[in-house]
PDB file of N, CA and C in Angstrom:
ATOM      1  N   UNK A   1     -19.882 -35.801-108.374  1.00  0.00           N
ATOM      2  CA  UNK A   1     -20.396 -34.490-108.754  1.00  0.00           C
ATOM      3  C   UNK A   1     -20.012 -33.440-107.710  1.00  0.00           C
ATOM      4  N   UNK A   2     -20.372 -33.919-106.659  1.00  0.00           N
ATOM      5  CA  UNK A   2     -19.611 -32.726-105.449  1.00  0.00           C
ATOM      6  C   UNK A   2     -18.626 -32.747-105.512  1.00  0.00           C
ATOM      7  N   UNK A   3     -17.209 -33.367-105.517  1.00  0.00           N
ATOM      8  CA  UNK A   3     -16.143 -33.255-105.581  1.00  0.00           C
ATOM      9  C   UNK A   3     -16.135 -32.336-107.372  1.00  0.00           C
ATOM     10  N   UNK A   4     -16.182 -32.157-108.036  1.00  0.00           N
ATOM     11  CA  UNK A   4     -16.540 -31.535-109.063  1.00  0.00           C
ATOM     12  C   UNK A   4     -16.664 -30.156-108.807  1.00  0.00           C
ATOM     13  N   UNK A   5     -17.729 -29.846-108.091  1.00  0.00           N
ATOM     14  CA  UNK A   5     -18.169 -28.704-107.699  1.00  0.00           C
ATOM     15  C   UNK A   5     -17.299 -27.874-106.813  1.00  0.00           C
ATOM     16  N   UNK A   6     -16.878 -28.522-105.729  1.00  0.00           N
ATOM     17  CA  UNK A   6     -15.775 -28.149-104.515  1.00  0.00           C
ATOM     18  C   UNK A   6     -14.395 -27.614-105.580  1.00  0.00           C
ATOM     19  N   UNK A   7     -14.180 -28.490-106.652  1.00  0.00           N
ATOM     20  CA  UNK A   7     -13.019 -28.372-106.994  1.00  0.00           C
ATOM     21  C   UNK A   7     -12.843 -26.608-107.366  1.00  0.00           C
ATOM     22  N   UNK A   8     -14.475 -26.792-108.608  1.00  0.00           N
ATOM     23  CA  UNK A   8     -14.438 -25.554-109.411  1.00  0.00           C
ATOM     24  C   UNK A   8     -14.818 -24.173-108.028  1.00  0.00           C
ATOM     25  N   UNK A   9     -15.133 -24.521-107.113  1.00  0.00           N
ATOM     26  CA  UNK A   9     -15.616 -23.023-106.161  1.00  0.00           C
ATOM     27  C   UNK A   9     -13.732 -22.711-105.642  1.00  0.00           C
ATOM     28  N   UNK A  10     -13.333 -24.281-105.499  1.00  0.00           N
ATOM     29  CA  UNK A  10     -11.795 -23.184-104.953  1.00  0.00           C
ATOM     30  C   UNK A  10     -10.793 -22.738-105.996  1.00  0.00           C
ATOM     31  N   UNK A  11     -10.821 -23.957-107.637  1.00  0.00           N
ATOM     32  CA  UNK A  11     -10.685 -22.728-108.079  1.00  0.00           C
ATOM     33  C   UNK A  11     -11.367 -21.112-108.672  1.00  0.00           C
ATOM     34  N   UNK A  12     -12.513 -21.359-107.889  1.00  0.00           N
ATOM     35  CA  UNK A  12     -13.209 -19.622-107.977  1.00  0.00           C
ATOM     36  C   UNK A  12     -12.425 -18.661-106.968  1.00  0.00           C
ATOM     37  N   UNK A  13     -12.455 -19.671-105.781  1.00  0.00           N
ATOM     38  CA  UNK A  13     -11.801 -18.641-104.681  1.00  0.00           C
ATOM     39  C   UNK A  13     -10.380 -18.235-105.308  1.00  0.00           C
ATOM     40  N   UNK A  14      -9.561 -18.933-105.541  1.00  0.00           N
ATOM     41  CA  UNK A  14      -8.299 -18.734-105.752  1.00  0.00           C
ATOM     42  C   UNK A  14      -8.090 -17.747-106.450  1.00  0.00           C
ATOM     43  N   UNK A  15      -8.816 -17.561-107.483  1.00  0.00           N
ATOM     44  CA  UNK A  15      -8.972 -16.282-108.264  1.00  0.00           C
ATOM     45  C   UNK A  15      -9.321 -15.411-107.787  1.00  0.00           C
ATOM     46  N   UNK A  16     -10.136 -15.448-107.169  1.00  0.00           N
ATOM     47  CA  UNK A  16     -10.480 -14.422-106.634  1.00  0.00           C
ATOM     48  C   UNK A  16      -9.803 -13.697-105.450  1.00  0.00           C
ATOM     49  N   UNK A  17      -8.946 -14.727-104.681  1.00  0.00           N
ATOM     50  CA  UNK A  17      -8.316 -14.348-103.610  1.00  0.00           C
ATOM     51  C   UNK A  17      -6.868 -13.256-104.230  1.00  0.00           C
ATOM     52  N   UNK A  18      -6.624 -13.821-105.331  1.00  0.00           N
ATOM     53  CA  UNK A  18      -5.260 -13.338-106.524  1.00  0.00           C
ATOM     54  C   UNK A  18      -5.660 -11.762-106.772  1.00  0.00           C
ATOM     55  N   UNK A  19      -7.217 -11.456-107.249  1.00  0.00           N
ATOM     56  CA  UNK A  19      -7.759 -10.482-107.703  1.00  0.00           C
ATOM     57  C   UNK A  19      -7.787  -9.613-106.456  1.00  0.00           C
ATOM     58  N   UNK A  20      -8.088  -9.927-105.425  1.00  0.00           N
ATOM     59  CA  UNK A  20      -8.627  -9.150-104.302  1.00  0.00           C
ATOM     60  C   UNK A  20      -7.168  -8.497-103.944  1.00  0.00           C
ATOM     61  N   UNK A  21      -5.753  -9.500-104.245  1.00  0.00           N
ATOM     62  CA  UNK A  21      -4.499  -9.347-103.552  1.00  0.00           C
ATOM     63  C   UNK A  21      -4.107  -8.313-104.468  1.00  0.00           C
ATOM     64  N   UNK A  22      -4.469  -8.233-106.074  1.00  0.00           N
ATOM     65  CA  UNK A  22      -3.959  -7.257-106.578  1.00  0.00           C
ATOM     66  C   UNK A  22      -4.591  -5.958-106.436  1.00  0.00           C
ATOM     67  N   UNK A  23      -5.866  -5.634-106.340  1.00  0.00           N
ATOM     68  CA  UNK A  23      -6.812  -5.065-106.148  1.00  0.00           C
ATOM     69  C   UNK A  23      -5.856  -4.135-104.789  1.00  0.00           C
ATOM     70  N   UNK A  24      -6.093  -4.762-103.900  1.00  0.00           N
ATOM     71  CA  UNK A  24      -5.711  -4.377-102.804  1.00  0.00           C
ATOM     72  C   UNK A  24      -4.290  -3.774-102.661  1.00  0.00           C
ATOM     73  N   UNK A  25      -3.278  -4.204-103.470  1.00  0.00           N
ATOM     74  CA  UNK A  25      -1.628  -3.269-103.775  1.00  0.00           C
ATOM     75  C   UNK A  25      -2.103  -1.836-104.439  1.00  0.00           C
ATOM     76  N   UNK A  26      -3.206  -2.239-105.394  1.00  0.00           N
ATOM     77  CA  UNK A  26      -3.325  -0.515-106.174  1.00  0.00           C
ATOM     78  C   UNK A  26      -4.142  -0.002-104.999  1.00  0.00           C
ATOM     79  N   UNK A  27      -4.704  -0.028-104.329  1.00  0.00           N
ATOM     80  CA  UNK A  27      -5.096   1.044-103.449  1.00  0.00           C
ATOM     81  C   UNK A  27      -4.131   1.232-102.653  1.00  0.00           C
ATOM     82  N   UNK A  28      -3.548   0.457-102.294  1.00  0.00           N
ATOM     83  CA  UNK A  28      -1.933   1.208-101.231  1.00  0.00           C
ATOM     84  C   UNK A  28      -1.014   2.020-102.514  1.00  0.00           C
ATOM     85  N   UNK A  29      -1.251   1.536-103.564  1.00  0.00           N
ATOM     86  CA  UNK A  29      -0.159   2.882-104.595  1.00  0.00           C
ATOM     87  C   UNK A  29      -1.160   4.037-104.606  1.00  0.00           C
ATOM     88  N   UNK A  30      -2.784   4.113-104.751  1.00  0.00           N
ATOM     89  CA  UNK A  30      -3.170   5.250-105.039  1.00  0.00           C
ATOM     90  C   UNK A  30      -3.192   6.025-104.097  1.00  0.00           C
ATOM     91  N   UNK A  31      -3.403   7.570-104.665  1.00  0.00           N
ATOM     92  CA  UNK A  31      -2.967   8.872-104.081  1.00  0.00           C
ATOM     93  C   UNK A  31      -4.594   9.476-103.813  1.00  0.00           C
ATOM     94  N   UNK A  32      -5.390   9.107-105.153  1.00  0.00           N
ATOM     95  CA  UNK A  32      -6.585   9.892-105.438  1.00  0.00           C
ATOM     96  C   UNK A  32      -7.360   9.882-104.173  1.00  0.00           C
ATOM     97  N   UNK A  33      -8.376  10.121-103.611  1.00  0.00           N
ATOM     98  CA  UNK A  33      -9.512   9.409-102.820  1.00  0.00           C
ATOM     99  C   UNK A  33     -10.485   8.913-103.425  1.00  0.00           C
ATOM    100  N   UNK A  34     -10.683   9.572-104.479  1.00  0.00           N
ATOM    101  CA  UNK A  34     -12.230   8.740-105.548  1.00  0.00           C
ATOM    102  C   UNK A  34     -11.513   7.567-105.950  1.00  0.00           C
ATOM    103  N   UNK A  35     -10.402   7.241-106.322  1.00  0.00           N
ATOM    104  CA  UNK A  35      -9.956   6.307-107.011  1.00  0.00           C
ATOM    105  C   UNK A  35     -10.076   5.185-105.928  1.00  0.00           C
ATOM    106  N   UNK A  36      -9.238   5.455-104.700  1.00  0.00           N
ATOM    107  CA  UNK A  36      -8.854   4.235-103.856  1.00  0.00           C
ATOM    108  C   UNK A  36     -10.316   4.427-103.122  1.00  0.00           C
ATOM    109  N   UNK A  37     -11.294   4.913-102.650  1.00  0.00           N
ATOM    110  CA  UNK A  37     -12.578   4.771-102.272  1.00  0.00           C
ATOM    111  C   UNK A  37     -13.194   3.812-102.820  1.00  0.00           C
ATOM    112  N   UNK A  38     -12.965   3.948-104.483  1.00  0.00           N
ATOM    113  CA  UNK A  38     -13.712   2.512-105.446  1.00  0.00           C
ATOM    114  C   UNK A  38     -12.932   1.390-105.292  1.00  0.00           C
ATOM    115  N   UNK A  39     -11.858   1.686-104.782  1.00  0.00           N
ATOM    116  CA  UNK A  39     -11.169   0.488-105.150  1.00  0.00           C
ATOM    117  C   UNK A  39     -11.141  -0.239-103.933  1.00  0.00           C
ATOM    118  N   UNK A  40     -11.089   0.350-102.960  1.00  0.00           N
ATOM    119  CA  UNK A  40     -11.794  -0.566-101.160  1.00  0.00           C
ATOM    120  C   UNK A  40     -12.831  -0.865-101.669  1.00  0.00           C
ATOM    121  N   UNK A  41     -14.211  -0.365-102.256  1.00  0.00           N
ATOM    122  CA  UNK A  41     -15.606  -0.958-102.929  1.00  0.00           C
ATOM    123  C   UNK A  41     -15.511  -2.264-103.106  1.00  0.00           C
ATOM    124  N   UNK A  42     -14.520  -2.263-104.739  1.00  0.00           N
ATOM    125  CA  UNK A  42     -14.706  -3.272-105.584  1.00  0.00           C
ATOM    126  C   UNK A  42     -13.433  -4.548-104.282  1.00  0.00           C
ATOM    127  N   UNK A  43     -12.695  -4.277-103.204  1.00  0.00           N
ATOM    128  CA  UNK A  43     -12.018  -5.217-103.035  1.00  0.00           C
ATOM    129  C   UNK A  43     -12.822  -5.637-101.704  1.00  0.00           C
ATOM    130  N   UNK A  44     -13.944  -5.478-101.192  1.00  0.00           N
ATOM    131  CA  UNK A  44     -14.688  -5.388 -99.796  1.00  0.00           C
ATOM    132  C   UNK A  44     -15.332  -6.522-100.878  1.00  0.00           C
ATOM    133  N   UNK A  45     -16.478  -5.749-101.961  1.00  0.00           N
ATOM    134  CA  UNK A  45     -17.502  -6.703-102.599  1.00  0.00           C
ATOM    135  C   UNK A  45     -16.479  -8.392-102.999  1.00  0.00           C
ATOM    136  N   UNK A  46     -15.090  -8.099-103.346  1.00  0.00           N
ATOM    137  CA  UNK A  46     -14.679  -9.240-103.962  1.00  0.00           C
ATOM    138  C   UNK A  46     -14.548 -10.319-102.321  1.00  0.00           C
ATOM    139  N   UNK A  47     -13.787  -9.926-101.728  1.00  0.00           N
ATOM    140  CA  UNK A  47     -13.843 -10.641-100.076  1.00  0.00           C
ATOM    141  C   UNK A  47     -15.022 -10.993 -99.844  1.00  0.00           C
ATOM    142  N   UNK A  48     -15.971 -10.441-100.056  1.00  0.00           N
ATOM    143  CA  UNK A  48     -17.254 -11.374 -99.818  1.00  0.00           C
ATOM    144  C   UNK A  48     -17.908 -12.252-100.177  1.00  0.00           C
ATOM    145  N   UNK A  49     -17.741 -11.629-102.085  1.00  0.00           N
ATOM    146  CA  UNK A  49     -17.757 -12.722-102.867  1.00  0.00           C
ATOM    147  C   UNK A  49     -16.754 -13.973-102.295  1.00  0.00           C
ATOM    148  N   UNK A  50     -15.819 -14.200-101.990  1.00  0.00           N
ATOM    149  CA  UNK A  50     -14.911 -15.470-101.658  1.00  0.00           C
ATOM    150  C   UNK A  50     -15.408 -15.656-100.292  1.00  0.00           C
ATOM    151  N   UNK A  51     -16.111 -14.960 -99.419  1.00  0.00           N
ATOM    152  CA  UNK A  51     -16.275 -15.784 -97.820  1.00  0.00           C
ATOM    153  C   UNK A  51     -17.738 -16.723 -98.255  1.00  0.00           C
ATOM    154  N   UNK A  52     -18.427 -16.336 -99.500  1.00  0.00           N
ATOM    155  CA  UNK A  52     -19.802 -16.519 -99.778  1.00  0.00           C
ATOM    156  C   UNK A  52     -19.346 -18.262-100.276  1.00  0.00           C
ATOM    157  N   UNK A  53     -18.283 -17.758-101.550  1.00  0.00           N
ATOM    158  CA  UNK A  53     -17.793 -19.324-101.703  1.00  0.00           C
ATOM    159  C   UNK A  53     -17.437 -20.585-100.865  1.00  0.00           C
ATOM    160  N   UNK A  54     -16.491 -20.155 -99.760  1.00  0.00           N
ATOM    161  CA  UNK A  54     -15.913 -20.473 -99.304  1.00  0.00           C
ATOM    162  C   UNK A  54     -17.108 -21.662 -97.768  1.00  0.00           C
ATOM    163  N   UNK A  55     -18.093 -20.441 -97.951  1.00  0.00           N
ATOM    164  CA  UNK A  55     -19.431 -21.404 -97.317  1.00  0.00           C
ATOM    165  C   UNK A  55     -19.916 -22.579 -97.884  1.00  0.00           C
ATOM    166  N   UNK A  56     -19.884 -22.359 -99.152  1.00  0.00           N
ATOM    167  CA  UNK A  56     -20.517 -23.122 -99.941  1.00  0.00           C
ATOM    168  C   UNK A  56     -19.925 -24.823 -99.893  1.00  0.00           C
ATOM    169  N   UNK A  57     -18.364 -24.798 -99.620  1.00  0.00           N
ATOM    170  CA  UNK A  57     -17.894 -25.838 -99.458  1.00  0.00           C
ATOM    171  C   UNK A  57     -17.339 -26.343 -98.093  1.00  0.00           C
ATOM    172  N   UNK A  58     -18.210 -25.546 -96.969  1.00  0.00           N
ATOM    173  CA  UNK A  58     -17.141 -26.193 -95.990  1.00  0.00           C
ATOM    174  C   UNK A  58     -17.638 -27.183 -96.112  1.00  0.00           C
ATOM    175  N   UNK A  59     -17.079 -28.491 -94.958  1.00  0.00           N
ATOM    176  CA  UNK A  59     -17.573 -29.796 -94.799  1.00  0.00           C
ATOM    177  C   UNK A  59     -19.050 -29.606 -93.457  1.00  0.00           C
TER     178      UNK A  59
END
């Protein structure tokens, strides 16, 4: 069952690490400040979300 669990959190991280990587190119293309302001938001909250995971399974 833990090995189960470990499996599904990294592939959570992984996704999430993918999301954060794309996340993170559109704020180096944007120009706006409201735009790339939300978009450091939503890519700060996602990095945390994955350091939160990433607890969850150390050994």
């Amino acid at each position: 069952m833990i090995d189960i669990t470990k499996t599904k959190v990294n592939v959570q991280v992984e996704y999430l690490t993918d999301l954060a990587n794309e996340a993170e190119a559109l704020v180096l293309k944007s120009y706006e400040a409201d735009i790339r302001d939300e978009a450091i938001s939503k890519v700060q909250e996602i990095q945390y979300e994955i350091q939160v995971l990433k607890n969850i399974i150390k050994p």
